[in-house]
C-alpha atoms as a PDB file:
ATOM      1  CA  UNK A   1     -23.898 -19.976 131.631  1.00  0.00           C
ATOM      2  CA  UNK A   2     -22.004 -20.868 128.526  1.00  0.00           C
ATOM      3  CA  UNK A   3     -18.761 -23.004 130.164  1.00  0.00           C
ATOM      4  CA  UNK A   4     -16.181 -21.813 127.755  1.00  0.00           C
ATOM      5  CA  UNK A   5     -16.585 -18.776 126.013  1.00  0.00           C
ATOM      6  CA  UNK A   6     -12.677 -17.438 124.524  1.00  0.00           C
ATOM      7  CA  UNK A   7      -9.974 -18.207 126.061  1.00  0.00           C
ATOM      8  CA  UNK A   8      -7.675 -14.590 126.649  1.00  0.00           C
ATOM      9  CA  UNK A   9      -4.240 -14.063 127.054  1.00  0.00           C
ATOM     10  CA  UNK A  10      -3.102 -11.209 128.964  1.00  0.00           C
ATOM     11  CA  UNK A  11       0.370 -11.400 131.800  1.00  0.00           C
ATOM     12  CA  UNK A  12       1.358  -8.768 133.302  1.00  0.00           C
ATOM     13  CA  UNK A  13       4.446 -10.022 135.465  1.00  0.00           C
ATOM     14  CA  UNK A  14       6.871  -7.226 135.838  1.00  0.00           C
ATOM     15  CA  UNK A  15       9.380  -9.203 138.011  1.00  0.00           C
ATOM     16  CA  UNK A  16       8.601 -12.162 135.956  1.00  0.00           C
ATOM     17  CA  UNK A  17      11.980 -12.179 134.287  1.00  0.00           C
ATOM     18  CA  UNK A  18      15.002  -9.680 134.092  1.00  0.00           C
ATOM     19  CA  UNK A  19      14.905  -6.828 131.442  1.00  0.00           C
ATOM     20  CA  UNK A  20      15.351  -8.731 127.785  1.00  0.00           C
ATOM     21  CA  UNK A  21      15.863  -6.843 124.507  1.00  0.00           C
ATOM     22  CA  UNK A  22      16.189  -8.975 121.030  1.00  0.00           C
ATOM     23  CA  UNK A  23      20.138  -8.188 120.184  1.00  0.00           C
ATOM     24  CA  UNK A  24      21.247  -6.071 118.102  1.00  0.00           C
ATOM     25  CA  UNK A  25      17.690  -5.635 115.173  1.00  0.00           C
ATOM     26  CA  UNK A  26      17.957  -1.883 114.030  1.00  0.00           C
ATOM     27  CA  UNK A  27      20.348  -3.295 110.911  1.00  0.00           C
ATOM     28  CA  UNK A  28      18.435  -6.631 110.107  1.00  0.00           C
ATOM     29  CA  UNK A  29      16.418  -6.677 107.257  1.00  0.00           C
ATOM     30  CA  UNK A  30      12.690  -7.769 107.640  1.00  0.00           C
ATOM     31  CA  UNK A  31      11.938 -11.823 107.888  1.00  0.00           C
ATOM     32  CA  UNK A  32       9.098 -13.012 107.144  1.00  0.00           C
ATOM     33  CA  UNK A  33       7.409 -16.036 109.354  1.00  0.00           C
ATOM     34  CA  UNK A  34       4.856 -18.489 107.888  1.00  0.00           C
ATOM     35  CA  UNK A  35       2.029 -18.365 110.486  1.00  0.00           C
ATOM     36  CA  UNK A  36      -0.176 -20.820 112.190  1.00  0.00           C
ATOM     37  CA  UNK A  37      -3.540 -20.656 114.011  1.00  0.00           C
ATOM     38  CA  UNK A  38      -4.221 -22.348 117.224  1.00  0.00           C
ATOM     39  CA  UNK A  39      -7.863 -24.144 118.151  1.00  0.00           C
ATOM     40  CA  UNK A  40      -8.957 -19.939 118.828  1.00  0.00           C
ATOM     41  CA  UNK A  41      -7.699 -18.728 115.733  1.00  0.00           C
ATOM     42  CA  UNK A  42      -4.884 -16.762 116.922  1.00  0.00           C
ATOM     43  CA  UNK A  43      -1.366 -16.435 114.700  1.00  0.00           C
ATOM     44  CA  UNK A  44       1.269 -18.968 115.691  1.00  0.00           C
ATOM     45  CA  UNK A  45       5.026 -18.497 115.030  1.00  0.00           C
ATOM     46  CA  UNK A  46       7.779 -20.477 115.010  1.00  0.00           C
ATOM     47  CA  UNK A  47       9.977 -20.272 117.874  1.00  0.00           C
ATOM     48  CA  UNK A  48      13.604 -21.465 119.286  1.00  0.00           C
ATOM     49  CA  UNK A  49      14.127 -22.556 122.697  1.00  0.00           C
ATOM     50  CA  UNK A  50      17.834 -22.766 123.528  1.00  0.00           C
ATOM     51  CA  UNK A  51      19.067 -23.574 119.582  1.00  0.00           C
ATOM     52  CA  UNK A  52      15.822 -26.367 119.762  1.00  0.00           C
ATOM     53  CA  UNK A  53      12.509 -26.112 117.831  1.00  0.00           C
ATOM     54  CA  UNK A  54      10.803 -25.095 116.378  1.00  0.00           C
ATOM     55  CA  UNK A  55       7.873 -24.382 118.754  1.00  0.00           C
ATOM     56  CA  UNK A  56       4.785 -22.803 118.066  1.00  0.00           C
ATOM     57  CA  UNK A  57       4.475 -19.749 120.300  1.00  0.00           C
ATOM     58  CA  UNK A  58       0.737 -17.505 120.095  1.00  0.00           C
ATOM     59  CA  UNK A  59       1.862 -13.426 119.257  1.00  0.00           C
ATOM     60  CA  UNK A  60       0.070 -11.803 121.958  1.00  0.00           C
ATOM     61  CA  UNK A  61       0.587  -7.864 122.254  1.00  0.00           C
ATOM     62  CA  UNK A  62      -1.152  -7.964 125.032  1.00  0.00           C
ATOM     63  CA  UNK A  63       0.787  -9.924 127.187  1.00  0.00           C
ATOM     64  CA  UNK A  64       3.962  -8.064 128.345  1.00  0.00           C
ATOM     65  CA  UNK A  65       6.143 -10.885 129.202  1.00  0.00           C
ATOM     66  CA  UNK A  66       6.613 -13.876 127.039  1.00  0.00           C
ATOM     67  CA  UNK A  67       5.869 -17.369 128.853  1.00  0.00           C
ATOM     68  CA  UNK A  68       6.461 -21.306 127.837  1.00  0.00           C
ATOM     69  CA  UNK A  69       4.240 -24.147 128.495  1.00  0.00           C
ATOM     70  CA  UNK A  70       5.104 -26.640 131.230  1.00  0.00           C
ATOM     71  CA  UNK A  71       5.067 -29.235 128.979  1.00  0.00           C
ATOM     72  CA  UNK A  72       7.226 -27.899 126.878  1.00  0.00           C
ATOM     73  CA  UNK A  73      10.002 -26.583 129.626  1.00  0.00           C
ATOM     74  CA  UNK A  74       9.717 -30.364 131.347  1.00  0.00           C
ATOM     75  CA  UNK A  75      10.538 -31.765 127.935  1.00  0.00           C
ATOM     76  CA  UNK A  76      13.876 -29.420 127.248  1.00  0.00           C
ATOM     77  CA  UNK A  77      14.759 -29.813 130.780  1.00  0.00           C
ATOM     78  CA  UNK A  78      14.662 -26.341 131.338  1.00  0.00           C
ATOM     79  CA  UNK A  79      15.946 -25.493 135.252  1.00  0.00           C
ATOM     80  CA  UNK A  80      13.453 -23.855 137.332  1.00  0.00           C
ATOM     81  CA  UNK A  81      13.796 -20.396 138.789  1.00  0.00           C
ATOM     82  CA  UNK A  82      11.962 -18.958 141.334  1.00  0.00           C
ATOM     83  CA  UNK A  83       8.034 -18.257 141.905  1.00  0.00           C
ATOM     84  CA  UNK A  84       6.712 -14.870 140.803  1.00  0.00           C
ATOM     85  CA  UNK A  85       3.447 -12.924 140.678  1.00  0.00           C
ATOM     86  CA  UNK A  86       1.496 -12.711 137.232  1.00  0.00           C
ATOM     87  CA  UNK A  87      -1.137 -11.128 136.347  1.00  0.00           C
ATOM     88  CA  UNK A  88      -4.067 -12.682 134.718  1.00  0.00           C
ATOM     89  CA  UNK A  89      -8.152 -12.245 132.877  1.00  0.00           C
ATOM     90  CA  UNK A  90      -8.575 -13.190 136.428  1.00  0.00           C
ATOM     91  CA  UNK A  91      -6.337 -11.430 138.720  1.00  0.00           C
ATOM     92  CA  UNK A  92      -3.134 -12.277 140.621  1.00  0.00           C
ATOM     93  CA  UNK A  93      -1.454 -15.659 141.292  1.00  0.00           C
ATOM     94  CA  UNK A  94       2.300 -16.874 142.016  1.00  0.00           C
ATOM     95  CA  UNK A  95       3.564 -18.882 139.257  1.00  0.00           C
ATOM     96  CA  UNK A  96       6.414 -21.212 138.896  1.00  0.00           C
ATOM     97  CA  UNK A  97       8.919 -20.100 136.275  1.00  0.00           C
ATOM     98  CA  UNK A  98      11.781 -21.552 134.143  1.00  0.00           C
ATOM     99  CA  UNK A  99      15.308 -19.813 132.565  1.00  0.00           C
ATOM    100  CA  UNK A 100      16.098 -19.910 129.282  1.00  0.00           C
ATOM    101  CA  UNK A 101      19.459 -19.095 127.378  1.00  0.00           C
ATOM    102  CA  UNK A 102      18.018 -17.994 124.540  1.00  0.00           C
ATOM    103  CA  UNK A 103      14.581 -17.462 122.829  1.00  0.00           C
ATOM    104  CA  UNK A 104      14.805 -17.069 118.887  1.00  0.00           C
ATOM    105  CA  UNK A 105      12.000 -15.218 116.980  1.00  0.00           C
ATOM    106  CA  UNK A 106      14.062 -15.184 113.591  1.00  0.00           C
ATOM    107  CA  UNK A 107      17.571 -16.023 112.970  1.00  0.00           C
ATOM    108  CA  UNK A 108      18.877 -12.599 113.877  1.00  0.00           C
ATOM    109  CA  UNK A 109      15.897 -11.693 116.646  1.00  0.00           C
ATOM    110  CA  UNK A 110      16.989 -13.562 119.730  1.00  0.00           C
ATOM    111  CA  UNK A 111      16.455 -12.415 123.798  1.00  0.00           C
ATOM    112  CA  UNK A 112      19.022 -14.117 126.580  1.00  0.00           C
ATOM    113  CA  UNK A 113      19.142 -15.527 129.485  1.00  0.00           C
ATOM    114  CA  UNK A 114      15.159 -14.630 129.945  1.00  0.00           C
ATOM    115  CA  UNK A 115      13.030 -16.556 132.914  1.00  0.00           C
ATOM    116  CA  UNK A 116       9.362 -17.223 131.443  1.00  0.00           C
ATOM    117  CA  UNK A 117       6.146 -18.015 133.672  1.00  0.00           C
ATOM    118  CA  UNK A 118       6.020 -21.993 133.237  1.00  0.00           C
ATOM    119  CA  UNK A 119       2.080 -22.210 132.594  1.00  0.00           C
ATOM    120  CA  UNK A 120      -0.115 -25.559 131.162  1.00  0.00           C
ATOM    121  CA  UNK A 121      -0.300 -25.917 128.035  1.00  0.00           C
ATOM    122  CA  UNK A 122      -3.925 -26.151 128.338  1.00  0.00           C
ATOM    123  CA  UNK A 123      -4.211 -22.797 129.440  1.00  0.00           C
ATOM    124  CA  UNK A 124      -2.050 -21.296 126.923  1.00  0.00           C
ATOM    125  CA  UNK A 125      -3.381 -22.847 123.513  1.00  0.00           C
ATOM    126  CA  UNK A 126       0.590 -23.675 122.175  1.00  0.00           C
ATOM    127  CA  UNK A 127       3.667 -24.551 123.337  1.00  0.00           C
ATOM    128  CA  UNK A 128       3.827 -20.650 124.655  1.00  0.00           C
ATOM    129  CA  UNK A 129       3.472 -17.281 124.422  1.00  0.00           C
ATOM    130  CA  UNK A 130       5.458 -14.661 122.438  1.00  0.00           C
ATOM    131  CA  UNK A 131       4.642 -11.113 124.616  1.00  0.00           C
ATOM    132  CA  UNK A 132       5.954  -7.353 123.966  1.00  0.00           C
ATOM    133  CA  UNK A 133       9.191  -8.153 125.761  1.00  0.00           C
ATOM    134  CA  UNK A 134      10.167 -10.268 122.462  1.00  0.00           C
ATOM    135  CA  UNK A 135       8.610  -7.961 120.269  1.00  0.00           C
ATOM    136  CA  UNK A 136       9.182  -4.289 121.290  1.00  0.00           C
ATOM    137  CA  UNK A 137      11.060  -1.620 119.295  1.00  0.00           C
ATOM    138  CA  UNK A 138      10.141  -3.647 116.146  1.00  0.00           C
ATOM    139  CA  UNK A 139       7.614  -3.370 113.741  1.00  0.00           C
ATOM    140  CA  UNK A 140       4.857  -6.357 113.467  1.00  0.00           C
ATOM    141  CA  UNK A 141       2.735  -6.982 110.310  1.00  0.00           C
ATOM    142  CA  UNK A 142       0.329  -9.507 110.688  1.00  0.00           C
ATOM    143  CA  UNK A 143      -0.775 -10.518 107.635  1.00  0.00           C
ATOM    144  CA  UNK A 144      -4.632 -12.257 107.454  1.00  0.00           C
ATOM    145  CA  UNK A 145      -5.074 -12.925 103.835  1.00  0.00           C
ATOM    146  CA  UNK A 146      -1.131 -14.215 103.356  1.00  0.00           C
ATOM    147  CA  UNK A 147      -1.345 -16.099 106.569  1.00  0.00           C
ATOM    148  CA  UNK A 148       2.213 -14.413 107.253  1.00  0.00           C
ATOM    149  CA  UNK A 149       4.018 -12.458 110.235  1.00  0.00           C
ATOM    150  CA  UNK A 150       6.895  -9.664 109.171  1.00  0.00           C
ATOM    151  CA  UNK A 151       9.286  -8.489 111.477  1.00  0.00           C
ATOM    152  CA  UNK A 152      11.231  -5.730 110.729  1.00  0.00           C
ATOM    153  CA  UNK A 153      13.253  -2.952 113.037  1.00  0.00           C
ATOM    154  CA  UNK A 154      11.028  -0.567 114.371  1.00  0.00           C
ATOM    155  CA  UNK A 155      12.467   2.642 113.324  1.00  0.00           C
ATOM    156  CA  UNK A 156      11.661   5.997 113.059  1.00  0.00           C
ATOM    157  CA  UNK A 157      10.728   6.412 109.265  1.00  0.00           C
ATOM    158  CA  UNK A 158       9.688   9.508 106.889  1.00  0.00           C
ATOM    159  CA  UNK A 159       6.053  10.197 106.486  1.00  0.00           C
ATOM    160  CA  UNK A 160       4.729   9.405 102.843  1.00  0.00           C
ATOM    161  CA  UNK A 161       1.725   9.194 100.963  1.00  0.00           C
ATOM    162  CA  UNK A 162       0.515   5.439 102.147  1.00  0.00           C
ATOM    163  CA  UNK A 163      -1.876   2.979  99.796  1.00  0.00           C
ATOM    164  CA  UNK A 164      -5.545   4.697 100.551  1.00  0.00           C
ATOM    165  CA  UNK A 165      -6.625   1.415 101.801  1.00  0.00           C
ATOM    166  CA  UNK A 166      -4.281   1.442 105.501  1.00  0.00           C
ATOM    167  CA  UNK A 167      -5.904   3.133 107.724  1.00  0.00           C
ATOM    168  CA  UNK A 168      -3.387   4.688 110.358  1.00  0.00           C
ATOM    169  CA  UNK A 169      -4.333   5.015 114.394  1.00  0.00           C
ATOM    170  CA  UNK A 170      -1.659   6.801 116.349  1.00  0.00           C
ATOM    171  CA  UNK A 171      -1.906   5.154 119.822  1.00  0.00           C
ATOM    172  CA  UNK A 172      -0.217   5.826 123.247  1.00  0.00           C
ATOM    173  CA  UNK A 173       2.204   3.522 125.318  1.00  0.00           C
ATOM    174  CA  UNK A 174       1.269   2.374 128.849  1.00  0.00           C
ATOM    175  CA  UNK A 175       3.157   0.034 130.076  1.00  0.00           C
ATOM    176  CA  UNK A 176       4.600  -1.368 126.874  1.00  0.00           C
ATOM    177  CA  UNK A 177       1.323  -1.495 125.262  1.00  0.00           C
ATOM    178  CA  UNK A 178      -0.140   0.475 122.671  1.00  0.00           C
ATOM    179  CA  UNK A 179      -3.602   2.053 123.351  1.00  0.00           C
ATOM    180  CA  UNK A 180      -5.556   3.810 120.579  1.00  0.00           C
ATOM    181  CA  UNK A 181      -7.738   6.614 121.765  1.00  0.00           C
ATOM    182  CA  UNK A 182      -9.334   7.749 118.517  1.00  0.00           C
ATOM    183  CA  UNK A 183     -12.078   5.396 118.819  1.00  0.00           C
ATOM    184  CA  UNK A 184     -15.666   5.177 119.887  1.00  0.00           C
ATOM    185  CA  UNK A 185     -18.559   2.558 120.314  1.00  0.00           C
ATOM    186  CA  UNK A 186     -22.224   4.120 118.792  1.00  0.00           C
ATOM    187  CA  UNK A 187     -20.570   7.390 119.430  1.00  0.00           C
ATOM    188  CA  UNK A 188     -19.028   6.893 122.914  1.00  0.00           C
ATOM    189  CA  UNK A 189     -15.167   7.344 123.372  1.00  0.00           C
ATOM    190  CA  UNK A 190     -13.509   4.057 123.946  1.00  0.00           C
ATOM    191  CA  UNK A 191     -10.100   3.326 124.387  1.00  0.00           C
ATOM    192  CA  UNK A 192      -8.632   0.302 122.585  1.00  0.00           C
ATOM    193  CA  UNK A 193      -5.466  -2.206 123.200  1.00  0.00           C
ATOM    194  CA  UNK A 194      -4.768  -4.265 120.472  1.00  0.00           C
ATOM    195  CA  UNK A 195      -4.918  -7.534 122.079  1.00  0.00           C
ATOM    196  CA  UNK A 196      -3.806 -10.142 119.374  1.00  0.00           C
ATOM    197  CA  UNK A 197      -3.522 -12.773 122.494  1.00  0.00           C
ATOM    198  CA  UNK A 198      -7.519 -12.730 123.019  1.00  0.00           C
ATOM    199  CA  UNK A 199      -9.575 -15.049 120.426  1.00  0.00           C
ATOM    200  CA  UNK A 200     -12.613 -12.105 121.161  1.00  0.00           C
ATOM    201  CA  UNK A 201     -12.902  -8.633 122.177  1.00  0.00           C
ATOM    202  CA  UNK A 202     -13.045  -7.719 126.294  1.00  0.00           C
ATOM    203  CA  UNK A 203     -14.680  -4.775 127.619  1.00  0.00           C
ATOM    204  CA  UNK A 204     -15.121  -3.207 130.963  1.00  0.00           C
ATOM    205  CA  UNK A 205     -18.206  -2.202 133.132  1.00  0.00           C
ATOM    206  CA  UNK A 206     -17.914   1.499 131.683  1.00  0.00           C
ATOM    207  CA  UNK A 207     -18.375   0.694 128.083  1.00  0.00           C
ATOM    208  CA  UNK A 208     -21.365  -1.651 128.989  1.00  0.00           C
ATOM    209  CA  UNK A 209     -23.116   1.065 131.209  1.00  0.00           C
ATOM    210  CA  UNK A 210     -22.943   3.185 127.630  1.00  0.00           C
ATOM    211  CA  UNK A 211     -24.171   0.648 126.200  1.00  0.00           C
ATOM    212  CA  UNK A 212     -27.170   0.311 128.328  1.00  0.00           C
ATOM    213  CA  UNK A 213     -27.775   3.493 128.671  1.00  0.00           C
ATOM    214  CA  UNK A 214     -27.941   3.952 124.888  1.00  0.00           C
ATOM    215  CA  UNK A 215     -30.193   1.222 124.557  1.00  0.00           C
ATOM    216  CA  UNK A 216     -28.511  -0.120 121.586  1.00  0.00           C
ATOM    217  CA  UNK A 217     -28.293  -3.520 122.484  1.00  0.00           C
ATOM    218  CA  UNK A 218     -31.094  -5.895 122.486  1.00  0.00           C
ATOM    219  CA  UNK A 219     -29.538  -8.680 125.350  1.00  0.00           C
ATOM    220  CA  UNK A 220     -26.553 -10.048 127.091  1.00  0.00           C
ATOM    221  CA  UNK A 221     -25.783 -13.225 127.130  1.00  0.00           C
ATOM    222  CA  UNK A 222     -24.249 -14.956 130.222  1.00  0.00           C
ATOM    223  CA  UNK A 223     -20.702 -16.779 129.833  1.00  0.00           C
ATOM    224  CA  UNK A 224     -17.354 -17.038 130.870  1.00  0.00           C
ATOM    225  CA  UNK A 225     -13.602 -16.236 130.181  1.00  0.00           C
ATOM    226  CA  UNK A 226     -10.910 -18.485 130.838  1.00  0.00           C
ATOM    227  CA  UNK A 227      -7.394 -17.215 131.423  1.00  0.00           C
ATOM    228  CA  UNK A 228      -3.813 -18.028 131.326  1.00  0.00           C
ATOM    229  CA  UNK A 229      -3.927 -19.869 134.893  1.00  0.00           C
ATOM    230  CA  UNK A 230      -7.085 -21.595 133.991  1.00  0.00           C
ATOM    231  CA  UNK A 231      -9.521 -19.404 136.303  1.00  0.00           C
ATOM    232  CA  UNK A 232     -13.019 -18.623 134.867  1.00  0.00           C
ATOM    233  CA  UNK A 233     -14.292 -15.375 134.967  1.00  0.00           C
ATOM    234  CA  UNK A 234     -18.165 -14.504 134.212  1.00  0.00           C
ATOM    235  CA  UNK A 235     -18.917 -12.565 131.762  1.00  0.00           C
ATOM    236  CA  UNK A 236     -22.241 -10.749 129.455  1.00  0.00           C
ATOM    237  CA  UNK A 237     -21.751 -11.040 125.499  1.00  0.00           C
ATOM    238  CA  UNK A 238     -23.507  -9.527 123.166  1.00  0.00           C
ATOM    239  CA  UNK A 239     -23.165  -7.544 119.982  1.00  0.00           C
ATOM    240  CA  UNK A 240     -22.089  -4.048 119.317  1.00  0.00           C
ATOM    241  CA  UNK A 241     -24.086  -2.373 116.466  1.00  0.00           C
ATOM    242  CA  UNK A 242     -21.250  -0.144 115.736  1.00  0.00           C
ATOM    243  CA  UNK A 243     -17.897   0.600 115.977  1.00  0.00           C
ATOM    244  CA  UNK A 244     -15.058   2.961 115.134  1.00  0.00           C
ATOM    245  CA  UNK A 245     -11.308   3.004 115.362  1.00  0.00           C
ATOM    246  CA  UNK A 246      -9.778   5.786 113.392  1.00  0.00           C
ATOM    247  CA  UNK A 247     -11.203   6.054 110.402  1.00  0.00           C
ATOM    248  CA  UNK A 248     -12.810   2.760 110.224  1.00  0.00           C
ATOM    249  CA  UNK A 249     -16.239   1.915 110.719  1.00  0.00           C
ATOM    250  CA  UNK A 250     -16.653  -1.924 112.025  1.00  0.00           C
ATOM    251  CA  UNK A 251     -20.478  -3.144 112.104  1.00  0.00           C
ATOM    252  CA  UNK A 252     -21.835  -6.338 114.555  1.00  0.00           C
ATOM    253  CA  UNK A 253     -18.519  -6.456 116.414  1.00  0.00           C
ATOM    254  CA  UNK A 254     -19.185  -9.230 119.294  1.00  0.00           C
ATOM    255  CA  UNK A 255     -18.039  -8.078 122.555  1.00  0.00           C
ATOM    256  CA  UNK A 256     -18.088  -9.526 125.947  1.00  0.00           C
ATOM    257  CA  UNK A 257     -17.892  -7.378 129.170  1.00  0.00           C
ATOM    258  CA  UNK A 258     -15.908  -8.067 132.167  1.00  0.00           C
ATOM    259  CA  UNK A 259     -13.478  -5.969 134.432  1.00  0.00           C
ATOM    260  CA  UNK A 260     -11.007  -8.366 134.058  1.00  0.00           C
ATOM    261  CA  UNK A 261      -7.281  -7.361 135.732  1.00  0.00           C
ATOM    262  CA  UNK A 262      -5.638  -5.965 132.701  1.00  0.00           C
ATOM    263  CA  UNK A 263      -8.100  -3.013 133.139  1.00  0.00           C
ATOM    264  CA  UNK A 264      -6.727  -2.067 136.185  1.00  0.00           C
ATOM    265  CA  UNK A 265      -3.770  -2.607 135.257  1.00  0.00           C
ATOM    266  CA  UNK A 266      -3.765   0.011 132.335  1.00  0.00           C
ATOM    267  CA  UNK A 267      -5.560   2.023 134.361  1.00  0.00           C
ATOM    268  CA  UNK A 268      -8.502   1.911 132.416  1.00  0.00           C
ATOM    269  CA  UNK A 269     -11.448   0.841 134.688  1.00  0.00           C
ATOM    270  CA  UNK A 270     -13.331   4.491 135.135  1.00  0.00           C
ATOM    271  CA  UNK A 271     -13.289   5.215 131.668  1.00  0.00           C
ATOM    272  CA  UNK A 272     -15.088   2.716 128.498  1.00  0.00           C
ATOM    273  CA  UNK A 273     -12.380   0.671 127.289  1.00  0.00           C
ATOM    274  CA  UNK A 274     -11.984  -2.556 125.364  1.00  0.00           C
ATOM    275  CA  UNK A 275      -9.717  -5.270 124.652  1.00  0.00           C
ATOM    276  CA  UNK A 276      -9.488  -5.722 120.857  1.00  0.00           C
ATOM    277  CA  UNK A 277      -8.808  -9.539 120.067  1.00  0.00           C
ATOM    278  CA  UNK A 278      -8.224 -11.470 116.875  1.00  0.00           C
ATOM    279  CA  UNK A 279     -11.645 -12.257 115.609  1.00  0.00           C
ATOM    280  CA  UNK A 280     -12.529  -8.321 115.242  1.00  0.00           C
ATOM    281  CA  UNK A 281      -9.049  -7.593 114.130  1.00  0.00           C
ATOM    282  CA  UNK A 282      -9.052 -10.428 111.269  1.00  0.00           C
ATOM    283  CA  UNK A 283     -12.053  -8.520 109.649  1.00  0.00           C
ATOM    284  CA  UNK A 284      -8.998  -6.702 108.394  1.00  0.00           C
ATOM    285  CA  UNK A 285      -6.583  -7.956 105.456  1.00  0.00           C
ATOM    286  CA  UNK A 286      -3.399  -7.050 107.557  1.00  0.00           C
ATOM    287  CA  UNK A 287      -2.631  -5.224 110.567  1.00  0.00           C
ATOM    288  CA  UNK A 288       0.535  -3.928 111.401  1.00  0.00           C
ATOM    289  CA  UNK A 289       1.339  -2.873 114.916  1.00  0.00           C
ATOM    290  CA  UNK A 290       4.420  -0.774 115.473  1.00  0.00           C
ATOM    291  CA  UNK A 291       5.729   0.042 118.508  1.00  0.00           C
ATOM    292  CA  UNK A 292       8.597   2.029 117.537  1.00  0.00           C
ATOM    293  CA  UNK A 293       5.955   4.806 116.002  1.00  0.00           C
ATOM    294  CA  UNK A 294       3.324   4.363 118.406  1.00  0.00           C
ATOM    295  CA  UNK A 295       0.802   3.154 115.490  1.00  0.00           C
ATOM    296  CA  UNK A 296      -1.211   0.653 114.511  1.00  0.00           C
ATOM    297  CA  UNK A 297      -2.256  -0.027 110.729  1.00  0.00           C
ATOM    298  CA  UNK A 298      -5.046  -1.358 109.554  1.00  0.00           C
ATOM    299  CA  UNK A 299      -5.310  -2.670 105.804  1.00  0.00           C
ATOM    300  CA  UNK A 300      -8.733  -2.840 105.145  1.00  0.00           C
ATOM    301  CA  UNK A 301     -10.536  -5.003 102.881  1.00  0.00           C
ATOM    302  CA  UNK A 302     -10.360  -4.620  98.808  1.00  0.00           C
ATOM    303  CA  UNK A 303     -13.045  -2.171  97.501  1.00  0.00           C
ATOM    304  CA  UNK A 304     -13.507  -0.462 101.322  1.00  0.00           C
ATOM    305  CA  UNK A 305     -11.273   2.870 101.064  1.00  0.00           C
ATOM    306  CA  UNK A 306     -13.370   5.672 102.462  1.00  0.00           C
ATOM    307  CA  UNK A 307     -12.638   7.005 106.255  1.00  0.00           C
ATOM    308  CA  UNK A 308     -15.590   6.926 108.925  1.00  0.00           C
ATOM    309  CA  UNK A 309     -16.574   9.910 110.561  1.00  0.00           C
ATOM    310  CA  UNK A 310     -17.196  10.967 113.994  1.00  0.00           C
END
């Protein structure tokens, strides 16, 4: 078995820190952040812990609470809080956490008085992790080719006639997350969740018995997942001949298969489902994920306009 396939993202902590909503975004104008890349080519941002920084935090829409490394929470002498449960790739665990006075996306994009899961560094990839509790009700645009990240309020707005090249995939919300269901893998229904936390794509038991069944993959592969906590979880990989989400066709997308937590916890472990990281999602120029809308965008290359049937 491969020792260290990806290493995935996704908390689920829902008494991991009191209700926290950036103040006051619907009349701020859109920033835009100068991304980095950690060692699993997800998009850093900067971020500011308690008017310090700034620290590089990973944009994970899967995670639905934001979290800090130890390291870094030692080094600002951040005062602890008390333990909570998280959930994990791997499943449940109590977790020490910390309190902070303020976390700072942009200069006008701040949550208070938040408590984040304290979690090693290690584990994490950067000094922490930016989740949906720091990003909801606004409008994200991650930008692959400009190596950028736009925030912008994530209202309402007035349907127009959009650049042929997006591609728009109305999605649903569970649980803060946005989960497209007008997808399919070699014809099979799948239901996605844009997971920009997760270096690869995740999917469960149901989607690989399809697969089988189909017989349109050759072999798995044995490896394993690592997640947040640092727990391995064993997984198959292999490659997907074809894919679909809206109207975008995706060829050879590399998938591993495990019923990690997060399935459960979406609810998604009877029917084929799959967590859609960054290496299948930067075969895109930009993506833009709004929550406000309940859409996702997908810019696709230059000289690929045409929609993929069913």
């Amino acid at each position: 078995m491969k020792r260290l396939f990806v290493m995935l993202a996704l908390i689920a902590s829902p008494i991991a820190a009191q209700e926290a909503t950036p103040e006051s975004i619907s009349d701020h104008p859109a920033e835009i952040l100068t991304a980095g890349e950690d060692s699993n080519n997800r998009m850093t941002v900067p971020v500011m812990i308690n008017g310090q920084g700034p620290f590089q935090f990973i944009v994970d829409t899967g995670a639905d609470r934001s979290a800090i490394s130890e390291e870094l929470a030692k080094k600002l002498a951040l005062p602890e809080d008390r333990k909570v449960r998280l959930v994990s790739m791997s499943g449940v665990d109590q977790v020490s956490t910390v309190r902070v006075a303020s976390l700072a996306v942009t200069a006008n994009r701040q949550i208070k008085n938040v408590v984040l899961p304290a979690l090693r560094q290690h584990h994490l990839g950067a000094d922490g992790l930016l989740g949906v509790d720091a990003l909801k009700g606004q409008r994200i645009h991650l930008d692959f080719a400009g190596q950028t990240v736009t925030v912008e309020p994530g209202t309402k707005e007035k349907r127009e006639k959009r650049d042929p090249s997006i591609i728009v995939v109305q999605a649903r919300s569970r649980l803060g997350q946005l989960v497209l269901v007008d997808a399919d893998a070699n014809g099979e229904e799948v239901w996605v969740v844009v997971d920009t936390g997760g270096q690869n794509s995740v999917a469960n038991s149901a989607m690989r018995r399809v697969m089988a069944r189909q017989g349109s993959v050759d072999s798995f592969k044995q490896i394993s997942l690592m997640s947040v906590v640092g727990d391995r979880v064993p997984a198959e990989y292999t490659i997907v001949g074809s894919m679909r989400i809206g109207g975008i066709k995706m060829g050879n997308a590399a998938v591993a298969f495990a019923d990690v937590h997060p399935f459960r916890k979406f609810g998604l472990t009877k029917r084929p489902a799959m967590l859609l990281g960054m290496e299948g999602l930067r075969s895109f120029r930009r993506v833009t994920i709004d929550f406000a809308n309940k859409e996702v965008r997908f810019q696709v290359p230059d000289g690929i306009t045409g929609a993929a049937s069913k």
